[in-house]
Protein backbone atom coordinates (compact mmCIF):
# COMPACT_ATOMS: atom_id res chain seq x y z
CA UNK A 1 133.16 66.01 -30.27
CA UNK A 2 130.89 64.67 -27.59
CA UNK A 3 127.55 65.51 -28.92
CA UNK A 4 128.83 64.52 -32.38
CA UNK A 5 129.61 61.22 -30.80
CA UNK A 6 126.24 60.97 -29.45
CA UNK A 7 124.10 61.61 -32.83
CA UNK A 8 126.49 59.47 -34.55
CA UNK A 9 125.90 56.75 -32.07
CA UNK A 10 122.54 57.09 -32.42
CA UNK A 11 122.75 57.06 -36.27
CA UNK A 12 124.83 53.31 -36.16
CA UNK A 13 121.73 52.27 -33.94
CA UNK A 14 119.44 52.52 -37.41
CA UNK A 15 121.49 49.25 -38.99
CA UNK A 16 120.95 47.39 -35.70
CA UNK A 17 118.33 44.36 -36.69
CA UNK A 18 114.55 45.28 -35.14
CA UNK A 19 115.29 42.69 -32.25
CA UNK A 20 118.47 43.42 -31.11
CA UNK A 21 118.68 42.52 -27.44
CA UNK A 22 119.65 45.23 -25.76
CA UNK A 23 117.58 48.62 -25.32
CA UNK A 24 118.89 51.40 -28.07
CA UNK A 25 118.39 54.27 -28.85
CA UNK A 26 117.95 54.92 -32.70
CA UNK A 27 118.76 58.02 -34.35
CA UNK A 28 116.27 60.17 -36.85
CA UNK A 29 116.76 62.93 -38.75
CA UNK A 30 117.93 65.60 -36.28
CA UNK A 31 120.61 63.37 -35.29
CA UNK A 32 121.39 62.93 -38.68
CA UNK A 33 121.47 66.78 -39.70
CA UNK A 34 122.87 67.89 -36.43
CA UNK A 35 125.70 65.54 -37.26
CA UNK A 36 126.58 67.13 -40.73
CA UNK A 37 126.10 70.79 -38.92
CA UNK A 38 129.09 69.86 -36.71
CA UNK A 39 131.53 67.98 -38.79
CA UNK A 40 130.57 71.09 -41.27
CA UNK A 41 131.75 73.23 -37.80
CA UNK A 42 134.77 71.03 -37.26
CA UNK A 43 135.96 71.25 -40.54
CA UNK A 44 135.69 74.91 -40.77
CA UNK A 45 137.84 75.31 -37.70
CA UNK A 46 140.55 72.88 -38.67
CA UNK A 47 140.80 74.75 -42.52
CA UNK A 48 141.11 77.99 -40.50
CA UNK A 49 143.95 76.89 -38.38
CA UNK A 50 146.33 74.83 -40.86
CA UNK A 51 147.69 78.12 -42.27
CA UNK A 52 148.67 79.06 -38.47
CA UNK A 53 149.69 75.90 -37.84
CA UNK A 54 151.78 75.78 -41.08
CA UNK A 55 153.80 79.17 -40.07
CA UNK A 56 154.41 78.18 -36.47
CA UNK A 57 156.16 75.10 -37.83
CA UNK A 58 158.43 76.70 -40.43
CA UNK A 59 159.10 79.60 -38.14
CA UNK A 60 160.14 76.76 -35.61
CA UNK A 61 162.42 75.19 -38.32
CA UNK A 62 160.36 72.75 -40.24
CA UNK A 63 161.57 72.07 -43.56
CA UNK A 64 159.58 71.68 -46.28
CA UNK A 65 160.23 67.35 -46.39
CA UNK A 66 158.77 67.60 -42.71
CA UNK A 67 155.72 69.82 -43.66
CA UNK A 68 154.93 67.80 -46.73
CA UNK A 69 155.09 64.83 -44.08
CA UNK A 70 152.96 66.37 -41.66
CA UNK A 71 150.24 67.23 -44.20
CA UNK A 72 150.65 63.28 -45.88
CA UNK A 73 151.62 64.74 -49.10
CA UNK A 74 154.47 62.74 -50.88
CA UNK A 75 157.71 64.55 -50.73
């Protein structure tokens, strides 16, 4: 989350006017493709764990109301 942090701080430097007063440091292409490559990573990991996630809670006692709430999907 850090380095995604970084490139995307980077990135939000780009729309900063030419003069700004403050030293900055813009970001470029790498920043902008390393930034896709790790919310691609992110996402990957969280997909992979909602099933797991899903089971612990029901085996815990969730009911279904409470799941649909958890995952923001009207009940």
């Amino acid at each position: 989350m850090e380095r995604l942090t970084e490139h995307d701080h980077r990135l939000h430097a780009r729309a900063l006017r030419e003069d700004f007063p403050y030293e900055v440091e813009r970001g470029d292409l790498v920043d902008a493709l390393a930034a896709i490559a790790l919310r691609e990573s992110m996402h990957r990991h969280i997909v992979v764990q909602r099933g797991s996630r899903i089971r612990e809670a029901m085996e815990m006692g969730a009911t279904w109301y409470e799941m649909a709430a958890a995952l923001d999907h009207p009940g």
